[in-house]
Protein backbone atom coordinates (compact mmCIF):
# COMPACT_ATOMS: atom_id res chain seq x y z
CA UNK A 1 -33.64 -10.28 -5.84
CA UNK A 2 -33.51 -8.65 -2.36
CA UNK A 3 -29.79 -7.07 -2.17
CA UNK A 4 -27.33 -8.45 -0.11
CA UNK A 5 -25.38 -5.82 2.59
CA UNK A 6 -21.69 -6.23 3.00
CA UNK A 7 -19.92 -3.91 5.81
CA UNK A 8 -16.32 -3.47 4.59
CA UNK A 9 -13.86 -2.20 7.36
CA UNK A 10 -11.40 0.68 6.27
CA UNK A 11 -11.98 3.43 3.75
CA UNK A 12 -7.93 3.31 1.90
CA UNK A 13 -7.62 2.13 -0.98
CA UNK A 14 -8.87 -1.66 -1.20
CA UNK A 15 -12.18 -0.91 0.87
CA UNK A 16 -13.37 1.72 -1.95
CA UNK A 17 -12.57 -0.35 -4.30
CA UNK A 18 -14.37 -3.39 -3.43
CA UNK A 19 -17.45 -1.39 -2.62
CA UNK A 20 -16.59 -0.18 -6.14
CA UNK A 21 -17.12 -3.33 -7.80
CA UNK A 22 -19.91 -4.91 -5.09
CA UNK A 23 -22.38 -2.08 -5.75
CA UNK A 24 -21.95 -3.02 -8.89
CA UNK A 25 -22.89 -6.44 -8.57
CA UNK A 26 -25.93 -5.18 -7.19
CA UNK A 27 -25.29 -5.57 -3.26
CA UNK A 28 -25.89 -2.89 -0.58
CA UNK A 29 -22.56 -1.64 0.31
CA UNK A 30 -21.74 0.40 3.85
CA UNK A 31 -18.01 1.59 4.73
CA UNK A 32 -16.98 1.78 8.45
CA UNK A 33 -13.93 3.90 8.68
CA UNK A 34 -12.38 4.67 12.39
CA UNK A 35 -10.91 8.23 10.81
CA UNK A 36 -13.44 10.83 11.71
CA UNK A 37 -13.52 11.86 7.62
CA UNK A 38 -11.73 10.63 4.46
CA UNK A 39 -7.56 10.17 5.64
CA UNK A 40 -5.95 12.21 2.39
CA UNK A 41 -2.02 11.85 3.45
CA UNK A 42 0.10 9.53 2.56
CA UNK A 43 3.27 9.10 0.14
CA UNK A 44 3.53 7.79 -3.35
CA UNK A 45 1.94 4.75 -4.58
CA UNK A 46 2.30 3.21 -7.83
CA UNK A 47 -0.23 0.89 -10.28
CA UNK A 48 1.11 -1.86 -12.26
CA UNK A 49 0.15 -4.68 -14.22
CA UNK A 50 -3.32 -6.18 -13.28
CA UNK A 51 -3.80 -3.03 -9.97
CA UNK A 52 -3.56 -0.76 -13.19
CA UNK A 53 -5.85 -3.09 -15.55
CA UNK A 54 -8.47 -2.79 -12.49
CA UNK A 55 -8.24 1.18 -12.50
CA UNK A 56 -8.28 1.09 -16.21
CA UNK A 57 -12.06 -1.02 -15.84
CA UNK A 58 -13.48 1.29 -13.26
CA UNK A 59 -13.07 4.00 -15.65
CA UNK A 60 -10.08 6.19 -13.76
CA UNK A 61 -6.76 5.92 -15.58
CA UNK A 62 -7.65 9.35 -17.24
CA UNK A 63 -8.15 10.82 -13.23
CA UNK A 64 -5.12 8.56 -11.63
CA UNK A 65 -2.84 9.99 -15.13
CA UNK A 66 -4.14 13.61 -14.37
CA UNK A 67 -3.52 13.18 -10.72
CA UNK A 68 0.04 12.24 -11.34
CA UNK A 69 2.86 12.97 -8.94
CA UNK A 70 5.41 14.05 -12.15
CA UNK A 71 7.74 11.76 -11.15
CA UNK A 72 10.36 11.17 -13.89
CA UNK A 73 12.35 8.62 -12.54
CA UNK A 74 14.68 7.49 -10.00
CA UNK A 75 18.07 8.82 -9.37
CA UNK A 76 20.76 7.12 -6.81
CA UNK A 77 22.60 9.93 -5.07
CA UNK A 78 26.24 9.02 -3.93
CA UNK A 79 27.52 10.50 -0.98
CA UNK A 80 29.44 14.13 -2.44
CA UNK A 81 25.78 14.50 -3.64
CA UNK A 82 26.22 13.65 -6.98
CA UNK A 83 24.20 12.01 -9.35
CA UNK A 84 25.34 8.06 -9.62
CA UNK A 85 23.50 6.75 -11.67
CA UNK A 86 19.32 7.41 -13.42
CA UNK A 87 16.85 4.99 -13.93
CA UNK A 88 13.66 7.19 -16.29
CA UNK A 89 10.47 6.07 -16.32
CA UNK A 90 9.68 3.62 -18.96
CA UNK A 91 6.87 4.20 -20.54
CA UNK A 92 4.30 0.66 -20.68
CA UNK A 93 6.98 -1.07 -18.53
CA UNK A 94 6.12 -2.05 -14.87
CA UNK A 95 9.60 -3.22 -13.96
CA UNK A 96 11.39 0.58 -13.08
CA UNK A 97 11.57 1.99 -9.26
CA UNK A 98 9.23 4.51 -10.60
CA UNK A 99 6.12 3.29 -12.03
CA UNK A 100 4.48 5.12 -15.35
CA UNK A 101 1.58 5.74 -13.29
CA UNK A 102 2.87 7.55 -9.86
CA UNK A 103 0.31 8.87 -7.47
CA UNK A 104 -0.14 10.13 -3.99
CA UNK A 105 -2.21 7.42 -1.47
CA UNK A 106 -3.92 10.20 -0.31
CA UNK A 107 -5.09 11.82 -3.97
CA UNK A 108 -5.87 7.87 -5.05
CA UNK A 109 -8.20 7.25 -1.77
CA UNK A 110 -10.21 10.72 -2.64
CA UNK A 111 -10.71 9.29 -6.07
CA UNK A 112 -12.11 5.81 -5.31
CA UNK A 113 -13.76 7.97 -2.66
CA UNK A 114 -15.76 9.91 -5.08
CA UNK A 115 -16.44 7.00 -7.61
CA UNK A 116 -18.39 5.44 -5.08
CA UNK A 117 -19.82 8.42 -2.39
CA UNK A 118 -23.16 8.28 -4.15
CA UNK A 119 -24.11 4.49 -4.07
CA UNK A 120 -22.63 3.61 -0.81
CA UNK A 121 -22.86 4.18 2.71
CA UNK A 122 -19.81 5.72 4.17
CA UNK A 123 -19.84 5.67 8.00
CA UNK A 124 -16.72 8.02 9.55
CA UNK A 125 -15.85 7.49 13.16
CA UNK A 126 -17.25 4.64 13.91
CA UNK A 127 -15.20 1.17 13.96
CA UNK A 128 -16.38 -2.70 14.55
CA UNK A 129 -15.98 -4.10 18.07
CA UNK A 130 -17.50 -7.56 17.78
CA UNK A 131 -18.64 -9.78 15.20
CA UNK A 132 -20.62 -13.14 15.77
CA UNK A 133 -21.28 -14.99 11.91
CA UNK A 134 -24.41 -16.83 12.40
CA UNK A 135 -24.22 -18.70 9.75
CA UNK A 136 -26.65 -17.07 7.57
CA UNK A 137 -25.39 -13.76 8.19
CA UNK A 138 -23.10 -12.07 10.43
CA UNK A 139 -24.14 -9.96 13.52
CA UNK A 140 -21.63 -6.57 14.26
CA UNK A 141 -21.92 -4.79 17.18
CA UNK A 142 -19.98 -0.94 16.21
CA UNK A 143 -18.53 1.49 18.98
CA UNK A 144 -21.10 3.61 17.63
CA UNK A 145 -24.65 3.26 16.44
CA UNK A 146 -26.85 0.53 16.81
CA UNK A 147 -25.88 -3.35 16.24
CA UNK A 148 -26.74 -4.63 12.74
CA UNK A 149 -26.38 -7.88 10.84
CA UNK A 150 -24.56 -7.87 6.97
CA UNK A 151 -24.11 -11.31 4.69
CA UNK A 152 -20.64 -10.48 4.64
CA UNK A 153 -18.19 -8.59 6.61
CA UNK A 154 -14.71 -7.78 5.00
CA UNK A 155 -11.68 -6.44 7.12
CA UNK A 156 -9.92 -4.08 4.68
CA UNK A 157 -8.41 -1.63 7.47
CA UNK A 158 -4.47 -2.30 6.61
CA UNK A 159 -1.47 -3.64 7.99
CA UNK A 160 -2.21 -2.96 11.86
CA UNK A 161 -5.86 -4.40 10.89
CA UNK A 162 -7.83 -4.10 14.21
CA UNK A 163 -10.85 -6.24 12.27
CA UNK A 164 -8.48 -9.03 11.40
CA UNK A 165 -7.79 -9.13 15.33
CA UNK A 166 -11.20 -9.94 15.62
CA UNK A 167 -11.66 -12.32 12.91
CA UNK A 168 -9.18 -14.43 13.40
CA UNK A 169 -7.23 -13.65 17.10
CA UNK A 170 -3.75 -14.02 16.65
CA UNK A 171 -3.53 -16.24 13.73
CA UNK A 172 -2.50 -14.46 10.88
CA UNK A 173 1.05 -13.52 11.09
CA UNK A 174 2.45 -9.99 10.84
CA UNK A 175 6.70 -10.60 9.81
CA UNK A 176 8.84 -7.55 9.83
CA UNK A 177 11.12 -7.65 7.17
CA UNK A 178 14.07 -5.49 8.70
CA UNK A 179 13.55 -2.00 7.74
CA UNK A 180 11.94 0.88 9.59
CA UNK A 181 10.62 4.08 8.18
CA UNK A 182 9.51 7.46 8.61
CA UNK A 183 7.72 9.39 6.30
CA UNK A 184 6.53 13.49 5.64
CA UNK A 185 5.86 16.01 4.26
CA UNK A 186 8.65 18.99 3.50
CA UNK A 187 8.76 22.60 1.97
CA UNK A 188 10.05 22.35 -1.26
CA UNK A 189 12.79 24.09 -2.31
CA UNK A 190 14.81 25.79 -5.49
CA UNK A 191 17.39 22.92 -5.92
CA UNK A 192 14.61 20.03 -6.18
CA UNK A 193 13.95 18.22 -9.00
CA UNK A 194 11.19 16.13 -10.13
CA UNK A 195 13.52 12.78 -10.03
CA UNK A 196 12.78 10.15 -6.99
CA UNK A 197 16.60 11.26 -5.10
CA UNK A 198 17.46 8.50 -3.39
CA UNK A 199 20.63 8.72 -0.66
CA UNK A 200 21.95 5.66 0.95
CA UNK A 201 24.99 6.50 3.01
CA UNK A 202 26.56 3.94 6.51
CA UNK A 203 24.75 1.84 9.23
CA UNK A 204 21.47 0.80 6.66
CA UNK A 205 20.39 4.49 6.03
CA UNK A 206 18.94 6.11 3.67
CA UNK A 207 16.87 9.66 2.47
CA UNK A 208 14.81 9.78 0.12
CA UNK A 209 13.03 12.71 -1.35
CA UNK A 210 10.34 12.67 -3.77
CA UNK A 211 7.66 15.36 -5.92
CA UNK A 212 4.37 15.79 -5.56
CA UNK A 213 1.86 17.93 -7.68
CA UNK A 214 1.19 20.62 -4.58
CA UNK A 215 4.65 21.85 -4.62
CA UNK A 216 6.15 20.41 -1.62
CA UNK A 217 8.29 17.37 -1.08
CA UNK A 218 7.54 13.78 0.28
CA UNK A 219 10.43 12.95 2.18
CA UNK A 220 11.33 9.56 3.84
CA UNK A 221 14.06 8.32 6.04
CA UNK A 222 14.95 4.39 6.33
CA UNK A 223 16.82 2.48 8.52
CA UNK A 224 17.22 -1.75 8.66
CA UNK A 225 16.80 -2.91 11.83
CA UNK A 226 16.09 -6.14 13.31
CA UNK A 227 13.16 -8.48 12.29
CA UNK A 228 11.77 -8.93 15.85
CA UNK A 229 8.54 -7.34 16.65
CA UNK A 230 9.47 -4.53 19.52
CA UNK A 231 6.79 -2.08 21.31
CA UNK A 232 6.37 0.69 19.69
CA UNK A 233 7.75 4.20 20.38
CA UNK A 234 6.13 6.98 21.39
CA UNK A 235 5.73 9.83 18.93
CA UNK A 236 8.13 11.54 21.36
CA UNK A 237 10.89 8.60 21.30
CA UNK A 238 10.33 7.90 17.40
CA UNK A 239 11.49 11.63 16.56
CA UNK A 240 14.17 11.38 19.09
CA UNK A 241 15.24 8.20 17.65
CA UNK A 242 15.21 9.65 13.95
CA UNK A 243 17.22 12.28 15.36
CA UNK A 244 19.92 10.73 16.40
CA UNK A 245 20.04 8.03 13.42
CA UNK A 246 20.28 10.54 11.01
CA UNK A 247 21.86 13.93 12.64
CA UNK A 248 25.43 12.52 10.50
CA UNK A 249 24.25 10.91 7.67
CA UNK A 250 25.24 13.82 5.13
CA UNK A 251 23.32 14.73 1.90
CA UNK A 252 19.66 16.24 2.71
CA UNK A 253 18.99 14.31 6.15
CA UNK A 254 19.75 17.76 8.58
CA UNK A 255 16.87 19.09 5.97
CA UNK A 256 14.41 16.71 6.41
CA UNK A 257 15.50 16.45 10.60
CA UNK A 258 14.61 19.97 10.27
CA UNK A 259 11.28 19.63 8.23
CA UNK A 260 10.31 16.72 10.80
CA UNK A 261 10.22 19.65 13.84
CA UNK A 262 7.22 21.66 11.87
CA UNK A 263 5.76 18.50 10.25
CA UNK A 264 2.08 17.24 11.35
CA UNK A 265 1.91 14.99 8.99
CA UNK A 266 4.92 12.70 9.73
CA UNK A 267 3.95 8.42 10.25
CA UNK A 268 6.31 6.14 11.42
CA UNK A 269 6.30 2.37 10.66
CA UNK A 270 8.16 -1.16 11.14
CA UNK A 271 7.75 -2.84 7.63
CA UNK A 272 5.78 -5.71 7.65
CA UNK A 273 4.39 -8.26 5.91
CA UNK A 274 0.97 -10.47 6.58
CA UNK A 275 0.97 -14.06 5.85
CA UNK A 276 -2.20 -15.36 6.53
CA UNK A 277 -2.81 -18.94 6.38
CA UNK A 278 -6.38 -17.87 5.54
CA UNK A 279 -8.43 -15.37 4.13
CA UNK A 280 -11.90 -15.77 5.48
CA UNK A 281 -13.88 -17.94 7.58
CA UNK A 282 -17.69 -18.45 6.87
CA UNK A 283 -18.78 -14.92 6.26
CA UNK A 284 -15.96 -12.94 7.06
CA UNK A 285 -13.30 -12.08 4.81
CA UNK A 286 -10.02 -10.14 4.53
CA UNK A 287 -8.70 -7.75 1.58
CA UNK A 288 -5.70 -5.77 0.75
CA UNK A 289 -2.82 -5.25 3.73
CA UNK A 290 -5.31 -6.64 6.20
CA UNK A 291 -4.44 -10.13 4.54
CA UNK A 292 -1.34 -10.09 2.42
CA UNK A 293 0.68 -6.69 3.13
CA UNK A 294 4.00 -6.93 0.91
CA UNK A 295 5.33 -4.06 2.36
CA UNK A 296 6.22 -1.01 0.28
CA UNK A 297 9.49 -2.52 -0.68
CA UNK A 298 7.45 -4.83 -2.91
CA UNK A 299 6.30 -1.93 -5.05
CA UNK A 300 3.20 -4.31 -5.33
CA UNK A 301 0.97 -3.19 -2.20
CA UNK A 302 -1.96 -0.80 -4.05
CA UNK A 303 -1.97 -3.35 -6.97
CA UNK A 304 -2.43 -6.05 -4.32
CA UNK A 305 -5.25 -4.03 -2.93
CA UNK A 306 -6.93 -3.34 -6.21
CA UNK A 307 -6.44 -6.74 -7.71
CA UNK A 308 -7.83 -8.62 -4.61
CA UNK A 309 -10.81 -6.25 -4.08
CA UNK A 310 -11.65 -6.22 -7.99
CA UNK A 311 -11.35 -10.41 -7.67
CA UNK A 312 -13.03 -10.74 -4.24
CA UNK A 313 -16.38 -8.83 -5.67
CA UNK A 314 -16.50 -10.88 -8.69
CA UNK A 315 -15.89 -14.48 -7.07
CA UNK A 316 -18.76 -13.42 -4.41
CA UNK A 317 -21.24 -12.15 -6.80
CA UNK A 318 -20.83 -15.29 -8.61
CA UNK A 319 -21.32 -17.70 -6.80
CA UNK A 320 -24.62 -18.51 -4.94
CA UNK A 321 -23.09 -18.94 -1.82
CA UNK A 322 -20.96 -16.07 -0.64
CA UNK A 323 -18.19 -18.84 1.21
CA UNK A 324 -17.87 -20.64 -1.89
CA UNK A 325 -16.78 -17.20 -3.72
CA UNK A 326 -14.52 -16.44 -0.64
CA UNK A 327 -12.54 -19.83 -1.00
CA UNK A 328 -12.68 -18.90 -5.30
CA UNK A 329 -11.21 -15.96 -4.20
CA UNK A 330 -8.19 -17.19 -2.31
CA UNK A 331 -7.61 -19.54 -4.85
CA UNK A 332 -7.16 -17.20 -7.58
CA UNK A 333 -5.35 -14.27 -5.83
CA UNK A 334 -2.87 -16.71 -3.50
CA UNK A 335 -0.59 -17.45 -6.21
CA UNK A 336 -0.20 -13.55 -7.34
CA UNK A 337 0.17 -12.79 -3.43
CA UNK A 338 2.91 -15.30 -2.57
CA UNK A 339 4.96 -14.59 -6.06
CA UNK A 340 4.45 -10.13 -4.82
CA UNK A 341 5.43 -11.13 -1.98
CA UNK A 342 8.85 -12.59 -2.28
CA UNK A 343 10.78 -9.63 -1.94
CA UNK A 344 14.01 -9.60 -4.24
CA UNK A 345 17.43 -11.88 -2.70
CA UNK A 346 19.15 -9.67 0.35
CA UNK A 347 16.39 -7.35 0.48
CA UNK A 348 16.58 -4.56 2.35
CA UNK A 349 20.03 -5.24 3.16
CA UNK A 350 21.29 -5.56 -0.04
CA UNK A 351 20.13 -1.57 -0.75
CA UNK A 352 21.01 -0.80 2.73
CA UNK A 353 24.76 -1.62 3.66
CA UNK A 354 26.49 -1.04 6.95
CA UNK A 355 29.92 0.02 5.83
CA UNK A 356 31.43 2.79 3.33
CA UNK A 357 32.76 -0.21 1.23
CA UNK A 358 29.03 -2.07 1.12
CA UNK A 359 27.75 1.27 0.09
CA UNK A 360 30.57 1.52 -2.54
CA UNK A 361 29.74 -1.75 -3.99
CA UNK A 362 26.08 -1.08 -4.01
CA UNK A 363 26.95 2.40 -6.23
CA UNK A 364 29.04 0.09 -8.05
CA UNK A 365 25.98 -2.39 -9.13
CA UNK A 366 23.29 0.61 -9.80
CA UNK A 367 26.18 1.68 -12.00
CA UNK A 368 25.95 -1.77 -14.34
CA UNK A 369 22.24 -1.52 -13.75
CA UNK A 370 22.03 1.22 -15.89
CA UNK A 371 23.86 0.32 -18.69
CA UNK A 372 22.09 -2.65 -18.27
CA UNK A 373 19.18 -3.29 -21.32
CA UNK A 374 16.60 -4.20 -18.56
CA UNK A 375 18.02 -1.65 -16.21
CA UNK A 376 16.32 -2.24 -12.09
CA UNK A 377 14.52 -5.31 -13.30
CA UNK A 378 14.27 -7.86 -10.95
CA UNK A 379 16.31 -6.16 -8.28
CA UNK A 380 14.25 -3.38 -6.80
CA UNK A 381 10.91 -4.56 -8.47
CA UNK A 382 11.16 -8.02 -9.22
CA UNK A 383 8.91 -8.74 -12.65
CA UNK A 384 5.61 -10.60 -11.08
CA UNK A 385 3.51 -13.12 -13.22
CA UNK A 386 0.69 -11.60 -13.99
CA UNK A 387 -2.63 -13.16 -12.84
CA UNK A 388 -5.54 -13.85 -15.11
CA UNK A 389 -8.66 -10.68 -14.52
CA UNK A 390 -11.90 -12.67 -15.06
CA UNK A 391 -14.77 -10.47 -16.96
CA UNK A 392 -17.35 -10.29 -14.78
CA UNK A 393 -19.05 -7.92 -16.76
CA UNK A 394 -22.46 -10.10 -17.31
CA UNK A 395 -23.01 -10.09 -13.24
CA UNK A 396 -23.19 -5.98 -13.11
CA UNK A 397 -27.38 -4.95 -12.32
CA UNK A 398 -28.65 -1.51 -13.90
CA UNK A 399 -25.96 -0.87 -15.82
């Protein structure tokens, strides 16, 4: 059979992985990625359940386990910077803040990265700026290059999906969910530990610092705010506004202030989440963030992205016609993504009080969470049903 081509937008985490599994299934795969080369930052990401039952059939648990952050657990800081209560990791369990298997985004993305460099065409700096399906196949016209026409195009290019914008207009909805965060990278220091320290403190704040295996420190500051969608700041305002959010919250926050002045690898986000009343259309199809973002709240967002690419490759390749696999792939994944995405009750609110009694009485429940049997469960990482994996084993060519 002549191979099908498939142009997948976005070069994270769920793009990889579904050229993963489609060059598998014996189509030919090219990656369009707007970055000018591979985008290694990012902050802690966890597998569970079926995201770490897809690594575990691509053959990189070993790499993911040996790439680990060395996160231990999670510890709730109280406000005289002691310890309040601990939360450990729990070995085979997915329902703990910290997930057995802990890695950097960045360290992840270079792995799927390098499963997949050699079969598939990876095109940096270049991004999609029209797309016409004709039916039979779907013309793309790139910033870049010359036009060229692929039997399926797949947005996988994240919450602030530019691809999805052209798929669809303005028709799948992007919800904040009331939290807004800042994230980087800061010199480690003596006193750190390799626990997730997590600080909440008056007016919906919190720090958080983290390990990673290089020997700095992922920091991240949080604050709720509304849930309407405002214009975004300026790098200039969004430090300024950090600034002055967090210059008296106590604990480790004039630290991380400080860190934020040398930092140049700091991002800045509203939380979101995407609820798409569709997937695809004809020969265009979405994956990962780009169509069901549950915000990193959810704890679910790289198993999302793994679970839906792993599914979308194997509904496509079997079916005859790529649009019935599509619709066979929203069918199977749309239960898994609606149950991820229903964020526990009061969240982030609940985690995030306003007043020194709310943040009292939230010490007060982590405290009975952990002399609790099933400790964080079904508070900070509600259990999810898990979703059947199909084998499609018997569809793989030259293998």
């Amino acid at each position: 059979m002549t191979p099908r081509h498939v142009l997948i937008a976005g070069a994270s985490i769920a793009g990889p992985a579904l050229a993963y599994w489609l060059h598998r299934y014996g189509w030919d795969v090219t990656v369009v990625e707007r970055a000018p080369n591979l985008r290694t930052g990012g902050h802690n990401v966890d597998l569970r359940g079926p995201g770490r039952e897809v690594i575990r059939r691509m053959g990189l648990e070993a790499a993911v386990r040996a790439a680990s952050t060395g996160e231990v657990g999670t510890r709730f800081i109280g406000q005289d910077g002691q310890v309040v209560a601990e939360f450990p990791v729990r070995p085979g369990e997915d329902d703990s803040a910290t997930a057995e298997l802990e890695i950097l985004r960045g360290d992840l993305a270079q792995l799927l990265y390098d499963a997949t460099a050699q079969d598939v065409t990876y095109r940096f700096g270049d991004r999609i700026q029209a797309l016409h399906d004709e039916g039979q196949q779907v013309a793309v016209t790139f910033e870049h290059g010359p036009a060229q026409t692929f039997d399926l195009v797949v947005a996988a290019d994240g919450l602030h999906s530019k691809t999805r914008h052209l798929m669809f207009g303005d028709e799948p909805q992007v919800k904040p969910v009331g939290q807004t965060m800042l994230f980087l990278t800061i010199p480690r220091q003596a006193s750190d530990v390799n626990w997730w320290q997590w600080y909440t403190t008056t007016h919906g704040r919190a720090v958080h610092l983290r390990p990673d295996r290089y020997g700095t420190i992922r920091a991240l500051l949080s604050y709720t705010s509304g849930k309407a969608n405002a214009p975004h700041p300026s790098e200039e305002e969004q430090q300024q506004l950090f600034q002055q959010k967090f210059r008296d919250a106590g604990w480790e926050a004039n630290r991380v202030l400080n860190g934020l002045q040398q930092a140049d690898d700091w991002y800045f986000d509203v939380l979101a989440q995407v609820k798409a009343p569709r997937w695809s259309q004809g020969r265009r199809a979405m994956v990962g963030d780009a169509a069901y973002c549950a915000s990193p709240i959810s704890g679910m967002g790289t198993s999302l992205a793994l679970t839906g690419a792993y599914v979308l490759a194997g509904e496509v390749a079997a079916h005859v016609d790529v649009r019935d696999g599509l619709r066979a792939y929203e069918r199977l994944m749309r239960p898994y993504v609606e149950q991820a995405q229903r964020l526990p009750p009061g969240t982030p609110r609940l985690a995030n009080p306003e007043t020194r009694l709310g943040v009292a009485a939230w010490h007060g429940l982590i405290r009975v969470l952990a002399a609790a049997p099933k400790g964080l469960a079904g508070v900070l990482t509600s259990k999810k049903p898990p979703i059947e994996l199909s084998d499609y084993r018997h569809l793989e060519q030259g293998r």
